[in-house]
Every structure is written in C-alpha cells, then in structure tokens.
C-alpha atoms as a PDB file:
ATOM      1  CA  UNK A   1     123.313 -77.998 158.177  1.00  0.00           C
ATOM      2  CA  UNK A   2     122.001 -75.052 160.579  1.00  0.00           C
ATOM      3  CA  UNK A   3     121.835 -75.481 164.435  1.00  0.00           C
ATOM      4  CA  UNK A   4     117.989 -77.490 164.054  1.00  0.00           C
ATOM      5  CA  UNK A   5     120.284 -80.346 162.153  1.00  0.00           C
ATOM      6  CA  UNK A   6     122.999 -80.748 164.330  1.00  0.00           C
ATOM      7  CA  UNK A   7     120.269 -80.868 167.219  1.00  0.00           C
ATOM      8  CA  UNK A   8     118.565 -83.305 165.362  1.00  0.00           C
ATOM      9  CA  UNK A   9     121.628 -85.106 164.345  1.00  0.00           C
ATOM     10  CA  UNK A  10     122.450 -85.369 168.350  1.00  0.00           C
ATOM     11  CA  UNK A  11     119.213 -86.627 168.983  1.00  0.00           C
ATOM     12  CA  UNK A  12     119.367 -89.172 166.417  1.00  0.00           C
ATOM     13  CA  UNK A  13     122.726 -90.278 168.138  1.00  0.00           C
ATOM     14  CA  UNK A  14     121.184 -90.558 171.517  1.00  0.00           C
ATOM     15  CA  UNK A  15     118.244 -92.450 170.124  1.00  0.00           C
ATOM     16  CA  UNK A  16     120.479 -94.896 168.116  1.00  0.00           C
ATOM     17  CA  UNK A  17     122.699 -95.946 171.036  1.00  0.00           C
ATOM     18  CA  UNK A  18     119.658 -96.003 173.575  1.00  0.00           C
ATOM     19  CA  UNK A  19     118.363 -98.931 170.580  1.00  0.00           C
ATOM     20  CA  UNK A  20     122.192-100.515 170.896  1.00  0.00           C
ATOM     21  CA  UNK A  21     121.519-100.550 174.038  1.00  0.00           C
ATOM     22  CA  UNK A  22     118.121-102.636 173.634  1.00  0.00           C
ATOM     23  CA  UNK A  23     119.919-104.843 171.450  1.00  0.00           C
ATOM     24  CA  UNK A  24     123.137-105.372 173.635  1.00  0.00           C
ATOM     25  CA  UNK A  25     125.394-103.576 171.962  1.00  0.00           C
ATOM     26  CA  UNK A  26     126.812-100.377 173.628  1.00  0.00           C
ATOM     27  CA  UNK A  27     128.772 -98.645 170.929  1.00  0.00           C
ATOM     28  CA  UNK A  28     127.960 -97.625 166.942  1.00  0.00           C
ATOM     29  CA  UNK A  29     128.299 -99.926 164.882  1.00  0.00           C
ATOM     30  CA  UNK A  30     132.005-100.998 163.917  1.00  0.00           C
ATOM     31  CA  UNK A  31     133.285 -99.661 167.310  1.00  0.00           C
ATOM     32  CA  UNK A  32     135.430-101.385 169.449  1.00  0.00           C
ATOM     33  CA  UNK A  33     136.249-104.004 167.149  1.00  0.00           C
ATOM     34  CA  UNK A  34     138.341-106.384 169.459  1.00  0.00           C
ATOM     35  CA  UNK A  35     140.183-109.230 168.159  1.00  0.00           C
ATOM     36  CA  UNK A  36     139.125-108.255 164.377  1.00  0.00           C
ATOM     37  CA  UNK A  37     142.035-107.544 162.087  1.00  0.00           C
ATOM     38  CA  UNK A  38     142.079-103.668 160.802  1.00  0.00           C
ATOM     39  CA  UNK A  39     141.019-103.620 156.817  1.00  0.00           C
ATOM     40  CA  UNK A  40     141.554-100.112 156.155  1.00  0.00           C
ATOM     41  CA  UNK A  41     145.682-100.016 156.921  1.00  0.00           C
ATOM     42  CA  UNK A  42     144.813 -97.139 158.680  1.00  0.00           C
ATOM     43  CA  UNK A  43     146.085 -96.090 162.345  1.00  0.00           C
ATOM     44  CA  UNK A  44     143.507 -96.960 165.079  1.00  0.00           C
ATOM     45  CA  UNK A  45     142.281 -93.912 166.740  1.00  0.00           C
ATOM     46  CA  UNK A  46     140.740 -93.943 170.401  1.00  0.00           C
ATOM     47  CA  UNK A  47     137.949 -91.397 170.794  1.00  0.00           C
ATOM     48  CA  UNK A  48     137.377 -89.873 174.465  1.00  0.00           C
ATOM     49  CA  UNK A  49     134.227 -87.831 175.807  1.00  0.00           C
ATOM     50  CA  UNK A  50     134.096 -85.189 178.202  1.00  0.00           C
ATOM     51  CA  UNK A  51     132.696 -85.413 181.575  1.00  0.00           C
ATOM     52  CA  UNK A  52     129.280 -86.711 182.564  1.00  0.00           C
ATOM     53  CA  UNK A  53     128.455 -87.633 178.833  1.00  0.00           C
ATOM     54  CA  UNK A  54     129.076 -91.420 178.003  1.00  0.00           C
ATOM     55  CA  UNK A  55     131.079 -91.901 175.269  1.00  0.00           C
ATOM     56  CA  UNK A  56     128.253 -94.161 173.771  1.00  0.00           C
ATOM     57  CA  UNK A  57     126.292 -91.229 172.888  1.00  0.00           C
ATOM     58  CA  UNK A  58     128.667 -89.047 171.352  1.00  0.00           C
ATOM     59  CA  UNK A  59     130.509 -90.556 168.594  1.00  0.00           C
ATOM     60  CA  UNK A  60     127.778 -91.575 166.878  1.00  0.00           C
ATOM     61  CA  UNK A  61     128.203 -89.029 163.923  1.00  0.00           C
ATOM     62  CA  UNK A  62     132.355 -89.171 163.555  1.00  0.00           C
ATOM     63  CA  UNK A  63     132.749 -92.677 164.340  1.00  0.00           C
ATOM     64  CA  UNK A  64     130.981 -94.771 160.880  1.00  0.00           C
ATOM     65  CA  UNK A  65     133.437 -91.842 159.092  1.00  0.00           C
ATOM     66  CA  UNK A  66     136.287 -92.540 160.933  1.00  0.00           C
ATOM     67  CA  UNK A  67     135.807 -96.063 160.062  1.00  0.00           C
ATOM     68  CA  UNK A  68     134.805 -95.371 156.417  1.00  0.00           C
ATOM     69  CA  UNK A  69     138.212 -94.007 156.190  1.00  0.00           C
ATOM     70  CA  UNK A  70     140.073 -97.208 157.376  1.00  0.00           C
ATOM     71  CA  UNK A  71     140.581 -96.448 160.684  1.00  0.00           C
ATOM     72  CA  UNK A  72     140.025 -99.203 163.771  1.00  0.00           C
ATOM     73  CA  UNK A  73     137.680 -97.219 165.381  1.00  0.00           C
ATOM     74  CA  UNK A  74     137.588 -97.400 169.858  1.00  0.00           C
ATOM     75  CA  UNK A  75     135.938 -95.407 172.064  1.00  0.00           C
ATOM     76  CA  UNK A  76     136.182 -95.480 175.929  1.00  0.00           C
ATOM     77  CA  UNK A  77     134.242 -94.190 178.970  1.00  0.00           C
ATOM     78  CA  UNK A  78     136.630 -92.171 181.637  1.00  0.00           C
ATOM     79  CA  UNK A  79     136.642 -92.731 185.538  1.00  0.00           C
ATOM     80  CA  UNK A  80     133.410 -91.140 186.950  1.00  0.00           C
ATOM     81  CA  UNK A  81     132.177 -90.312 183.310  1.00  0.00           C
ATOM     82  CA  UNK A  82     135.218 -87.992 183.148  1.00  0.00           C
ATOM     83  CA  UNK A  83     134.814 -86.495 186.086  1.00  0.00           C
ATOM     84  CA  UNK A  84     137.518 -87.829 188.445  1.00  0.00           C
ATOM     85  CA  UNK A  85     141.097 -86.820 189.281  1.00  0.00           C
ATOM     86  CA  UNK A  86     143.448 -86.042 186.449  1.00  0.00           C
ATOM     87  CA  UNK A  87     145.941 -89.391 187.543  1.00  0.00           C
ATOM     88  CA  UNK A  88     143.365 -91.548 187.515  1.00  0.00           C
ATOM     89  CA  UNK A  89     141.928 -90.771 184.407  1.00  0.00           C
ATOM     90  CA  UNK A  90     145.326 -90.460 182.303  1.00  0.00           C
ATOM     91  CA  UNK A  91     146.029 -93.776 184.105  1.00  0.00           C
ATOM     92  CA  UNK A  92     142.144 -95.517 182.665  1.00  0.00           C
ATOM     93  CA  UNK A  93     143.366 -93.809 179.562  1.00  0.00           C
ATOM     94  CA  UNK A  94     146.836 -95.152 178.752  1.00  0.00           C
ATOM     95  CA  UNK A  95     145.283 -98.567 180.154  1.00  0.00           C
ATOM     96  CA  UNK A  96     142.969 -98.398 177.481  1.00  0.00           C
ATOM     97  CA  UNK A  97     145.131 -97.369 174.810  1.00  0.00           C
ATOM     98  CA  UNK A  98     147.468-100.089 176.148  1.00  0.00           C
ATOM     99  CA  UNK A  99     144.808-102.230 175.180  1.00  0.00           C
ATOM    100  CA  UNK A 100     144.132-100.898 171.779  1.00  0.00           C
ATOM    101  CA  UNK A 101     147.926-101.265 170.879  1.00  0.00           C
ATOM    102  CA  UNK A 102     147.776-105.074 171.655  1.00  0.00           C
ATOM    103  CA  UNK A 103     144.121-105.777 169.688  1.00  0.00           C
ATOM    104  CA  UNK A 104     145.703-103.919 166.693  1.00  0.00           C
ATOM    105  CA  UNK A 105     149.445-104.673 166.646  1.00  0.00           C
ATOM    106  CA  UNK A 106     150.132-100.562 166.193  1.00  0.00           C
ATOM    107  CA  UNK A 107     152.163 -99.289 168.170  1.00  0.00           C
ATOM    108  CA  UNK A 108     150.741 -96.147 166.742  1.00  0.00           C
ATOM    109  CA  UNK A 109     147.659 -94.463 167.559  1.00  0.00           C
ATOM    110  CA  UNK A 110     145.510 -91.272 167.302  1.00  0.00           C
ATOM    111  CA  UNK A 111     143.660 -89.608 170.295  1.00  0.00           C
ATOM    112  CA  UNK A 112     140.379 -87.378 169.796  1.00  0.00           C
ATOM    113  CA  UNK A 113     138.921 -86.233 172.708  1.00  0.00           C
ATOM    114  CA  UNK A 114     136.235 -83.562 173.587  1.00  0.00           C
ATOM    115  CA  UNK A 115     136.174 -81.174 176.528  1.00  0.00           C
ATOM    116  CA  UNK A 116     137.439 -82.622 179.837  1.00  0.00           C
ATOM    117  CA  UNK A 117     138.561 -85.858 177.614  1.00  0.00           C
ATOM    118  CA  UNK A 118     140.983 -83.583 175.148  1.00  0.00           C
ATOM    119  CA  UNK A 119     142.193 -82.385 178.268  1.00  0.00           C
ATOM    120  CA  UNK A 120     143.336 -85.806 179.570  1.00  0.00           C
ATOM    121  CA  UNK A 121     144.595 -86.706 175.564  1.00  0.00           C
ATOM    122  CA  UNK A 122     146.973 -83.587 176.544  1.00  0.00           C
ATOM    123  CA  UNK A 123     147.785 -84.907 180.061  1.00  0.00           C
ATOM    124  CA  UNK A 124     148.720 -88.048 178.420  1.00  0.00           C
ATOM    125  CA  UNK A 125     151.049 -86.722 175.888  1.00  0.00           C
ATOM    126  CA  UNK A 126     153.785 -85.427 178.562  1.00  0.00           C
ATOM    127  CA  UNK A 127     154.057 -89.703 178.889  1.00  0.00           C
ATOM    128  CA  UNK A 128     153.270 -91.406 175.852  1.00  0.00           C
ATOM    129  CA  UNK A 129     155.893 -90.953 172.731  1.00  0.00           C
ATOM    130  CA  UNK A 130     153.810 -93.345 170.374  1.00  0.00           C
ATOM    131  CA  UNK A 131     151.087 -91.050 169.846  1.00  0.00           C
ATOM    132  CA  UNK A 132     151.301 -90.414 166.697  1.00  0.00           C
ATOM    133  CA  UNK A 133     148.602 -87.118 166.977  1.00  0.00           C
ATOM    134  CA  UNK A 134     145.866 -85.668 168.748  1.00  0.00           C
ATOM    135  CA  UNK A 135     142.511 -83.673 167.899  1.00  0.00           C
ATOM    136  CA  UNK A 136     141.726 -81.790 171.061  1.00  0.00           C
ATOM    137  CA  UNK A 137     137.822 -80.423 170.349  1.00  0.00           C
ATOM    138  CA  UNK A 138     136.265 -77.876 172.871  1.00  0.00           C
ATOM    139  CA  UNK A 139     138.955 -78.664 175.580  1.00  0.00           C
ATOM    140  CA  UNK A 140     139.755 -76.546 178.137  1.00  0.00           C
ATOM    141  CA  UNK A 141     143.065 -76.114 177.787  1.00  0.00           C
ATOM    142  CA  UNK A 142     143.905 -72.634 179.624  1.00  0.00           C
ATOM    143  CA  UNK A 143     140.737 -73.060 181.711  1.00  0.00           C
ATOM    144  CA  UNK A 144     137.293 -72.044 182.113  1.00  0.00           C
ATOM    145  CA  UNK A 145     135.460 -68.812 180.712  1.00  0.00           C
ATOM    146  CA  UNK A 146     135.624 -66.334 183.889  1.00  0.00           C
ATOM    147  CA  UNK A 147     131.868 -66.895 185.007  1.00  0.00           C
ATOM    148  CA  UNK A 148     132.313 -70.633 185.591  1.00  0.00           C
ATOM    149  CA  UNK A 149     135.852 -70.110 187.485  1.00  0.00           C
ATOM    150  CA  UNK A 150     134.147 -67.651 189.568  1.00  0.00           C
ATOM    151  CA  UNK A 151     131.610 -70.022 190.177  1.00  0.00           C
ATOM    152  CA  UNK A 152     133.718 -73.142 190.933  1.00  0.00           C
ATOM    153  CA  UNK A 153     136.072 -71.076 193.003  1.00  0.00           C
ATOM    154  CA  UNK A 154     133.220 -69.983 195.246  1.00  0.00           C
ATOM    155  CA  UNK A 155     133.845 -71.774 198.537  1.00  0.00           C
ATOM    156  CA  UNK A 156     130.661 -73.600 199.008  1.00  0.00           C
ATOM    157  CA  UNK A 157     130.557 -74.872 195.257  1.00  0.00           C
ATOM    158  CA  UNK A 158     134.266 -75.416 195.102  1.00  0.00           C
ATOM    159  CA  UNK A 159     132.998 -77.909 198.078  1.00  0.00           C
ATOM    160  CA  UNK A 160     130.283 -79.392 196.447  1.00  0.00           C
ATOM    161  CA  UNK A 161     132.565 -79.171 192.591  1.00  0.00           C
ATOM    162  CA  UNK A 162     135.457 -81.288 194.623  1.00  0.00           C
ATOM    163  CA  UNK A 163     133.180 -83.924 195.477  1.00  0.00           C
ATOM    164  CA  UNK A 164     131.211 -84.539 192.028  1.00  0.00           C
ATOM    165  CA  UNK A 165     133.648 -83.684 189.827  1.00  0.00           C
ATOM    166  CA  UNK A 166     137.322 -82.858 191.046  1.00  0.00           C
ATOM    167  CA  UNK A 167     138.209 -82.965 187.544  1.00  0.00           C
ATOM    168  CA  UNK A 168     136.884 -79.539 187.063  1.00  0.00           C
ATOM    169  CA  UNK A 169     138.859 -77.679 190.094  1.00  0.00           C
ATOM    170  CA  UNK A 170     142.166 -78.241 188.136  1.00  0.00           C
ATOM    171  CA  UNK A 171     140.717 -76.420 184.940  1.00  0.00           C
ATOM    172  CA  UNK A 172     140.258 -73.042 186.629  1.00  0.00           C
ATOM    173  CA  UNK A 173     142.842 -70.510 184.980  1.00  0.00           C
ATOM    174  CA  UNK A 174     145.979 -70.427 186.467  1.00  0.00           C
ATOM    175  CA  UNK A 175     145.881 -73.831 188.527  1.00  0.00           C
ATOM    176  CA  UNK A 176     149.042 -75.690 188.787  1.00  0.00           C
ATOM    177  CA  UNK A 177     147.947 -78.023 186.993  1.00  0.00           C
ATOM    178  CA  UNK A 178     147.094 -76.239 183.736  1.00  0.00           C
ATOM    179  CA  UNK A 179     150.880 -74.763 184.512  1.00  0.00           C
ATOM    180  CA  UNK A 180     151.838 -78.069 184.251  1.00  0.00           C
ATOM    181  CA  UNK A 181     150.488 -78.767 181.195  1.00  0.00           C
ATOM    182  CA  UNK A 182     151.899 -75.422 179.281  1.00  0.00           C
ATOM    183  CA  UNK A 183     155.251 -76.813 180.878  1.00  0.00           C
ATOM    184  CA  UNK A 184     155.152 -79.529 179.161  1.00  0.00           C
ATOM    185  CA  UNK A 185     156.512 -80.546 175.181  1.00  0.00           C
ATOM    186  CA  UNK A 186     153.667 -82.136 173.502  1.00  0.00           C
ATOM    187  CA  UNK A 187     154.678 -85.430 172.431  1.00  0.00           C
ATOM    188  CA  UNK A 188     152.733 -85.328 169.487  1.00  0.00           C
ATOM    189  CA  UNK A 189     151.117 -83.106 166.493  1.00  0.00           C
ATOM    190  CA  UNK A 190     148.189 -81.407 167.973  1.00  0.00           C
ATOM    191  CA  UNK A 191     144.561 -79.640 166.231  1.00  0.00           C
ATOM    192  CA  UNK A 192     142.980 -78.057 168.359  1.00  0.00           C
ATOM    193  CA  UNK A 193     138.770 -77.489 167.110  1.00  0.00           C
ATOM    194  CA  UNK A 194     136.243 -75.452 168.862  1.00  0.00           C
ATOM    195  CA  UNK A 195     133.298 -72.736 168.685  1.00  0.00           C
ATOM    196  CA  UNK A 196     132.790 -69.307 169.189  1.00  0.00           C
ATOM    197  CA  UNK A 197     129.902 -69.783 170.800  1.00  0.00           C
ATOM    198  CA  UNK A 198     131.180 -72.465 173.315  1.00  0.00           C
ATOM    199  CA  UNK A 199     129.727 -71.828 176.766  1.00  0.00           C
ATOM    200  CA  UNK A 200     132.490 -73.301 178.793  1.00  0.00           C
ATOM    201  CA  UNK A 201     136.276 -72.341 177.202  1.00  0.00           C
ATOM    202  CA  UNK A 202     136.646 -69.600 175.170  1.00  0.00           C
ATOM    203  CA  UNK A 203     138.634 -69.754 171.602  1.00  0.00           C
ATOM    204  CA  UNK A 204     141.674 -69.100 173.031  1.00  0.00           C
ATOM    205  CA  UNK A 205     141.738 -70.922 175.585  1.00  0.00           C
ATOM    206  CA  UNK A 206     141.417 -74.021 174.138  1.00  0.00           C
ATOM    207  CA  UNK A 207     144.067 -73.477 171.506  1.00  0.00           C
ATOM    208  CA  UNK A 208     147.301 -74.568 172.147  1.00  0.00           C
ATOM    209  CA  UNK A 209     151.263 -73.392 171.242  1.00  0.00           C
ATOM    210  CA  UNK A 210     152.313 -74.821 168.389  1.00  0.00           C
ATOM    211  CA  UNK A 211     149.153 -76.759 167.268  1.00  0.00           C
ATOM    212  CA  UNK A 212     146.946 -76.253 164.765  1.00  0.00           C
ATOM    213  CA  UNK A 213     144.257 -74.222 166.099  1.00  0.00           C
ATOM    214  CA  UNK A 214     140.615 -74.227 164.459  1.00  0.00           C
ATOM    215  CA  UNK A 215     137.833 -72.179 164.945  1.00  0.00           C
ATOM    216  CA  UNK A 216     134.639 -73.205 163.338  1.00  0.00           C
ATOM    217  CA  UNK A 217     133.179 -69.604 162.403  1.00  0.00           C
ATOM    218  CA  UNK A 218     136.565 -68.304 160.830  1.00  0.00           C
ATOM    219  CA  UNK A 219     135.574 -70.955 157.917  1.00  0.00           C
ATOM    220  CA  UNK A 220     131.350 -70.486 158.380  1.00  0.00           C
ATOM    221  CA  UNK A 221     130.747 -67.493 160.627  1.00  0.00           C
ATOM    222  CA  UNK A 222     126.871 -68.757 160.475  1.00  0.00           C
ATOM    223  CA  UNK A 223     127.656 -72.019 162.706  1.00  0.00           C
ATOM    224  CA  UNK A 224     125.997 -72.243 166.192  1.00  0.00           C
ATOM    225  CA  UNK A 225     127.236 -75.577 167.612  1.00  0.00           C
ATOM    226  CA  UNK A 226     128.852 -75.089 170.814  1.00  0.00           C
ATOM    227  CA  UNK A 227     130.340 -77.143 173.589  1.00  0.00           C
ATOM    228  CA  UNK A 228     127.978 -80.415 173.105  1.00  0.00           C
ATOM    229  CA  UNK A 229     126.782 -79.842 170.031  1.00  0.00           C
ATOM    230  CA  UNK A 230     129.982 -79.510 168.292  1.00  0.00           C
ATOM    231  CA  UNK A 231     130.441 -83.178 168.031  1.00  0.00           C
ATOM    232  CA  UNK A 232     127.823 -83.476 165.608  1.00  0.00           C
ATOM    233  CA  UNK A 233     128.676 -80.547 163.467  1.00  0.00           C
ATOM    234  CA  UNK A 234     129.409 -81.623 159.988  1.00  0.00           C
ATOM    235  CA  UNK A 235     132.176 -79.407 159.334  1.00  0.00           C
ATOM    236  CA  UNK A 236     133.406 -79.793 162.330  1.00  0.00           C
ATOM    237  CA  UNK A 237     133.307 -83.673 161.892  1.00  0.00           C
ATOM    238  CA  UNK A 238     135.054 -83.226 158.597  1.00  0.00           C
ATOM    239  CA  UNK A 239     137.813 -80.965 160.372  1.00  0.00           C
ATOM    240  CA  UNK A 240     138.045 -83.983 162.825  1.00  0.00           C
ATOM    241  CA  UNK A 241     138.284 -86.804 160.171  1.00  0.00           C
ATOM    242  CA  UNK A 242     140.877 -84.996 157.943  1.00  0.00           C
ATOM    243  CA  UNK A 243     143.098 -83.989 161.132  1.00  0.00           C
ATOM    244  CA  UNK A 244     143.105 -87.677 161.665  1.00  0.00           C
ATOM    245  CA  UNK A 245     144.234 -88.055 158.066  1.00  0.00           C
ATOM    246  CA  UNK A 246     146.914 -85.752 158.389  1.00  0.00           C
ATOM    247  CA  UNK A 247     148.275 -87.391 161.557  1.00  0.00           C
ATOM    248  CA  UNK A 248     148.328 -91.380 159.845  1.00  0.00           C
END
C-alpha cells in the first residue's frame, strides 16, 4: 500500500469513529471490553496516542488485529489529549492500566504508544515491573529534530508551548527530563518503530539502548508514512502486532 492508501486508510479511521460516535460508541469495535472475559488467552495490551490526537481515531487500523490475535484490546485518552505534564500523565496512565489489570485478572500487560504517548509508556516503565513489553512508535525519545527545538526554545513560543502543551518543553534534546529517562533501566522489553521521513524525531532519536529498534525503510525504502500516518501503515501495523506477539 503506497502513501494514497495509508491516507485513505486514515481517513477511513476518522470517518468510522466519527459514525461510533453517531451511534454512541467511542472506540472500534471490540475495544475496551470491560467486564467481558478475554477469549484469546492472550495478554491485554493498552494502546496510547500522542498529543492532541484522540485515541478514538487512531487505532482504528491495529486495534480489530490486535484483537484478531487474542489480545483484550484498551485504548485510553491522556490528560489534555497528551499534552499535559509528564506526572500527570504517567499518573492517568498507570490509573488506567490499574484498571485494565482488575477487568482482566493479568497482572501482565503490553503498552503501545505513539509519539508523546510512547514517551509516557517509557516514563512509566522506571515504576511499573509488570509490564511485560512495550512498542514505542514515532516517540521522541532523545527529543525533537533541531528545527522544532529551536522553535519551542524560542522565548515567546516556549511561552505560548508551556501553556498549550507543557508536555512538549521536556522533549527538547538535552532536558533533564529526557536525562532522566536515559538514566533509567527499562523495566521491560522495548521495540522501538518509526520513519525516515518523520517530521518531528529523527530515527535515532527515537530508538532506544538496548531495544529493538525498527526503521520502516530499512525493510521497504519506498514507504512514506511519517509521524501520523505511520499508525496506519500496514507494515508498520504488522511490525506492531508481531512485537506484541513476541512480548506475550
């Protein structure tokens, strides 16, 4: 599937859960499955978008995959779309997952998360020890390509950045916080997948010491999906759903 696909494939996802919607139902189908037993045996995996893109839009290709392959499927919407402090998201997130644990008696799980939300998977590792892997895709891991860190550290925008979305102040290069994070053991396996051609975080900086770091055009140098897009790249949803094999 070339880039026209995927963007069609996107589009499709967007229109399906703006139809959910209609009907009163937020997520894909099969998502967020409370209080129904898992049929699959599988591990649940939790599935967390990046900033200012609800999760309800995004999943819509890997999800009915994930589920096809057994897995409790649940999918959550971060503080401020994503957007907020680190603490308070990581703290949303291991609510949620708290959640998850009880609704499927695992103590186990698996995190995916895109962008800002692979980011907070990461955060959440130097805490959690039940996790039993993660699939970080397009996250900004060592920061932001130079032209956006120039950008967010210029002192009017940095303003205006720190009041809409603090989140992304702490993934300039070389921020304590990003320290923090290299400090830290992961507490779980890690894949890392992203694009060449990702406008926010370059190849190597979202790959990460010790994990298993993917990028999409060493396999098909022809793909085009970047940062959004990426989500709804088949092979890139195929790297997704056997990382999450690997890690049950």
């Amino acid at each position: 599937m070339g880039i026209t696909g995927t963007a069609l494939a996107a589009a499709r996802g967007v229109g399906s859960a703006a139809v959910g919607a209609v009907r009163g139902r937020r997520w894909p189908a099969g998502v967020n499955a409370w209080g129904q037993p898992s049929r699959g045996g599988e591990l649940p995996v939790v599935l967390v978008p990046g900033s200012f893109v609800p999760g309800e839009f995004y999943w819509y290709r890997l999800a009915p995959g994930l589920i096809a392959d057994g897995h409790p499927v649940f999918a959550c919407n971060l503080p401020g779309l994503g957007t907020r402090e680190p603490a308070r998201q990581v703290a949303a997130l291991t609510e949620f997952v708290s959640r998850v644990r009880t609704a499927t008696g695992s103590s186990r799980v698996i995190l995916v998360g895109q962008s800002f939300g692979g980011v907070i998977i990461r955060d959440l590792l130097r805490s959690d020890d039940d996790v039993a892997g993660a699939v970080l895709v397009s996250a900004q891991n060592h920061g932001f390509r130079p032209g956006w860190s120039r950008f967010f550290g210029a002192p009017i925008a940095r303003t205006v950045v720190g009041l809409v979305c603090p989140m992304a102040l702490r993934l300039i290069p070389g921020s304590a916080y990003l320290a923090d994070l290299d400090a830290a053991e992961p507490g779980a396996p890690i894949t890392t997948v992203t694009s060449t051609r990702d406008a926010f975080a370059a190849p190597e900086s979202v790959a990460v010491a010790g994990a298993d770091n993917i990028v999409l055009q060493d396999l098909v140098p022809q793909i085009r999906s970047g940062h959004m897009l990426i989500g709804y790249d088949p092979v890139a949803v195929d790297l997704i759903r056997g990382a999450v094999a690997s890690a049950s």
